[in-house]
PDB file of N, CA and C in Angstrom:
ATOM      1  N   UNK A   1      37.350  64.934 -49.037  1.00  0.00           N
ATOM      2  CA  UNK A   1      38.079  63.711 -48.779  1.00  0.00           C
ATOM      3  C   UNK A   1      39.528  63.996 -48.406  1.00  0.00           C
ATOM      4  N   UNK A   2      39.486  65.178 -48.637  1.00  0.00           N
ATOM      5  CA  UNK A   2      41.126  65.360 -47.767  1.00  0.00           C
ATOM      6  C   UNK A   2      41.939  65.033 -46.825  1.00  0.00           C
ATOM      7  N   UNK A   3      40.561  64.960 -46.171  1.00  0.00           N
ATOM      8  CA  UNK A   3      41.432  64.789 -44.562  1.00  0.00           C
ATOM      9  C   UNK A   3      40.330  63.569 -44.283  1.00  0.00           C
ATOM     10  N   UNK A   4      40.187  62.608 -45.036  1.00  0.00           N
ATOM     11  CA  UNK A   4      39.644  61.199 -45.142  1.00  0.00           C
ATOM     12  C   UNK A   4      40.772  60.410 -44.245  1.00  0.00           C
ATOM     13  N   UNK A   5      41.864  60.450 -44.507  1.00  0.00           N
ATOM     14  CA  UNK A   5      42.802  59.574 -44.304  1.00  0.00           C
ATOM     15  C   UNK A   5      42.827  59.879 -42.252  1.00  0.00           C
ATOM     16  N   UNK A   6      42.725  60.925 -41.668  1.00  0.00           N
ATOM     17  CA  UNK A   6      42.940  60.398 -40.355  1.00  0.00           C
ATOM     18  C   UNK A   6      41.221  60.130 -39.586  1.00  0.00           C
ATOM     19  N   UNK A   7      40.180  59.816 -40.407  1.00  0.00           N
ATOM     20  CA  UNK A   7      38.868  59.182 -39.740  1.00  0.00           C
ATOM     21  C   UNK A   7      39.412  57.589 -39.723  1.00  0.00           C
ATOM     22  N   UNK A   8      39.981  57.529 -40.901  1.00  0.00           N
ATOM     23  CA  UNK A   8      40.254  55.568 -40.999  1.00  0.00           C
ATOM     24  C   UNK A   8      41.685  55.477 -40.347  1.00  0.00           C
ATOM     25  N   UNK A   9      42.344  56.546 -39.590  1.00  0.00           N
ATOM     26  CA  UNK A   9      43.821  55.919 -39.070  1.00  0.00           C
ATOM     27  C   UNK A   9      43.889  55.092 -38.511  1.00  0.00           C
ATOM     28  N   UNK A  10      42.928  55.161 -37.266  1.00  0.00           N
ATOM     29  CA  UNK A  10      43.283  53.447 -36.457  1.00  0.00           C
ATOM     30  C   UNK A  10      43.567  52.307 -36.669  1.00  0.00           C
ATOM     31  N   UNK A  11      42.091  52.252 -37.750  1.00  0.00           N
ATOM     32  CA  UNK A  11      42.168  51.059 -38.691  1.00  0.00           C
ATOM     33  C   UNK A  11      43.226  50.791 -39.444  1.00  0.00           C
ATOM     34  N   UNK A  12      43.609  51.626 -40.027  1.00  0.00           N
ATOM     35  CA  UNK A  12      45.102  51.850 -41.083  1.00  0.00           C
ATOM     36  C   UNK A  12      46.269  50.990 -39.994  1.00  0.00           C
ATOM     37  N   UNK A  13      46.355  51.800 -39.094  1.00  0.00           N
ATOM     38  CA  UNK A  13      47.633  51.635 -38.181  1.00  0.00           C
ATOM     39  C   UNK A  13      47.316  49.943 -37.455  1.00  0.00           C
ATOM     40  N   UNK A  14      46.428  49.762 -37.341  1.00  0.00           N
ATOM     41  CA  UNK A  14      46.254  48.049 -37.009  1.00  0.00           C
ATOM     42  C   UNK A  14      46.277  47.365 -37.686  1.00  0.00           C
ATOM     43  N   UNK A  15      45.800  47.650 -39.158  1.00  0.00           N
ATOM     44  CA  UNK A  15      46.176  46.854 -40.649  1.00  0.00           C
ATOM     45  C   UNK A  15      47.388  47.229 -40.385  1.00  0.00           C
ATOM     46  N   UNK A  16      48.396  47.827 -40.570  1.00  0.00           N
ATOM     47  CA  UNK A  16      49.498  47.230 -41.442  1.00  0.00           C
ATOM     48  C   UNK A  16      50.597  47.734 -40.093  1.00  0.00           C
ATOM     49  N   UNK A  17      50.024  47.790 -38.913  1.00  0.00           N
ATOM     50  CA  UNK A  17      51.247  47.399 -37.812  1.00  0.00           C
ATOM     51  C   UNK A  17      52.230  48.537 -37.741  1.00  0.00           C
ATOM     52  N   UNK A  18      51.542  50.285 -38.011  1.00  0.00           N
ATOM     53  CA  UNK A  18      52.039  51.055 -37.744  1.00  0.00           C
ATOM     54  C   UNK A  18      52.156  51.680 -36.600  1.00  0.00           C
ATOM     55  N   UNK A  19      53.197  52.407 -35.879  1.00  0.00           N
ATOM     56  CA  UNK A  19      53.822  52.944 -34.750  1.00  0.00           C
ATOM     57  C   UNK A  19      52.611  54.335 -34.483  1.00  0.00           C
ATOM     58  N   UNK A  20      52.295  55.045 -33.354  1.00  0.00           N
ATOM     59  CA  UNK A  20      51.297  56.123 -32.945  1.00  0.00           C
ATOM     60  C   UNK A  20      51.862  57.005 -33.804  1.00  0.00           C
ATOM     61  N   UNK A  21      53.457  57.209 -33.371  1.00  0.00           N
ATOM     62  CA  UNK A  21      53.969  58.065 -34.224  1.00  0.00           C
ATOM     63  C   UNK A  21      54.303  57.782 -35.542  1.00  0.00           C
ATOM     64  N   UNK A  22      54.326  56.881 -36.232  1.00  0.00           N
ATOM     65  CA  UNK A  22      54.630  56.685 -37.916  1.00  0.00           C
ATOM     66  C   UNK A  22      52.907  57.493 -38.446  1.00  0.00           C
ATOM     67  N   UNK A  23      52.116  56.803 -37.795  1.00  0.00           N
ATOM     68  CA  UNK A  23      50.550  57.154 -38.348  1.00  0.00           C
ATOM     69  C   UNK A  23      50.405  58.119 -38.290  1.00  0.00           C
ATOM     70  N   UNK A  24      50.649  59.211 -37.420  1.00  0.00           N
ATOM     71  CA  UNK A  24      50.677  60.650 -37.350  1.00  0.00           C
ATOM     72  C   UNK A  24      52.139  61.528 -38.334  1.00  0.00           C
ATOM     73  N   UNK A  25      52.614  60.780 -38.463  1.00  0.00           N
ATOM     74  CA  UNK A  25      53.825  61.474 -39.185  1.00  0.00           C
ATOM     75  C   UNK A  25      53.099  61.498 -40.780  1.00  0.00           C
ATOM     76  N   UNK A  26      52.758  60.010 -41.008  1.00  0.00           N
ATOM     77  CA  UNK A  26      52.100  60.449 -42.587  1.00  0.00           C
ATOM     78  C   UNK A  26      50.553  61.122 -42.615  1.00  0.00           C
ATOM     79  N   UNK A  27      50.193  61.378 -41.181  1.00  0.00           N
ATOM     80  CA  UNK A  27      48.494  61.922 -41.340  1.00  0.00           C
ATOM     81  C   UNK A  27      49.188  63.750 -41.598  1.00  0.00           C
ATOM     82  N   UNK A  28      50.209  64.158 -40.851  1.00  0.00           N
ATOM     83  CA  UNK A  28      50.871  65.125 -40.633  1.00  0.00           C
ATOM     84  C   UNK A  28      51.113  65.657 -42.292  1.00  0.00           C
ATOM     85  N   UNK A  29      51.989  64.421 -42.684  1.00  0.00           N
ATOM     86  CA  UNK A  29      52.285  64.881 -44.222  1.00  0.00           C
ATOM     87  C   UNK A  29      51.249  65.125 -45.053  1.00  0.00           C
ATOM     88  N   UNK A  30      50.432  64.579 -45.145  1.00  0.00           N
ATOM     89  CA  UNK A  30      49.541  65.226 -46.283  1.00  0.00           C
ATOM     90  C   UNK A  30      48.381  66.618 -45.439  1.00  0.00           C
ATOM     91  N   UNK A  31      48.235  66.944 -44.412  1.00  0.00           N
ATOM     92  CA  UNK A  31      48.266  68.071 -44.026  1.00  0.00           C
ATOM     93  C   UNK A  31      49.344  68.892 -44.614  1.00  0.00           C
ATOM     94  N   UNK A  32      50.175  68.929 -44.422  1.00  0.00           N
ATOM     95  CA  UNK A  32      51.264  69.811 -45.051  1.00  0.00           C
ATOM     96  C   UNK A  32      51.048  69.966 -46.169  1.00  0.00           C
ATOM     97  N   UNK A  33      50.832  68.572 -46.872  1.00  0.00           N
ATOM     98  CA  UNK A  33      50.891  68.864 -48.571  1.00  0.00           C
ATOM     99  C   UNK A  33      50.031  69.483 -48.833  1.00  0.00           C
ATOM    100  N   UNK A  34      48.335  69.381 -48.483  1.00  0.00           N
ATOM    101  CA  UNK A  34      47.170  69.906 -49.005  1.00  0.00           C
ATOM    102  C   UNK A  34      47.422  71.762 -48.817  1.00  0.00           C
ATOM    103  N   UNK A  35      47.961  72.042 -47.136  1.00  0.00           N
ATOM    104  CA  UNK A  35      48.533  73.298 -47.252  1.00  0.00           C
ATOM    105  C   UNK A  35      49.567  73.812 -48.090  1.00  0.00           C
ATOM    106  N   UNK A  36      50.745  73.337 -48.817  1.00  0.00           N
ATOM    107  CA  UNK A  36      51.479  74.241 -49.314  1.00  0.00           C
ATOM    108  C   UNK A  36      50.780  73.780 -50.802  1.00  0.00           C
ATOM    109  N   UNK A  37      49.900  73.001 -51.588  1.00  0.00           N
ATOM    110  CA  UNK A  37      49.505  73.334 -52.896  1.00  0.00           C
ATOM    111  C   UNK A  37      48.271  73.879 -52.970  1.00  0.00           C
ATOM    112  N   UNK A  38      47.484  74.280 -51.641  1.00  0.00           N
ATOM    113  CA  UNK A  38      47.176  75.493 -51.604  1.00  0.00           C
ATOM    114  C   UNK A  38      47.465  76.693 -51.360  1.00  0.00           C
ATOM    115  N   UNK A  39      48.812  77.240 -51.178  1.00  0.00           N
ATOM    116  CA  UNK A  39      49.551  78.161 -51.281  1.00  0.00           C
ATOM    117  C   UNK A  39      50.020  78.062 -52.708  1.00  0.00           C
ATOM    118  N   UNK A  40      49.937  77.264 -53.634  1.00  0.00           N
ATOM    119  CA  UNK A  40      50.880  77.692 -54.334  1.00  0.00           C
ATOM    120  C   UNK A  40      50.161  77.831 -55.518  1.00  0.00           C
TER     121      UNK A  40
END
């Protein structure tokens, strides 16, 4: 379920009236996150 969150982005980003780039900035962030607390 990790990477759950960018199968439902569209939907996300038409619910609540987010920008191409806002939706990718937070799909981006938790990529990042899942990578560095698996580094750590």
């Amino acid at each position: 379920m990790r990477y759950g969150y960018g199968l439902q982005l569209p939907q996300l980003a038409a619910e609540f009236s987010l920008a191409t780039s806002t939706a990718g900035v937070i799909a981006a962030g938790s990529f990042a996150a899942h990578g560095m607390s698996a580094l750590a």
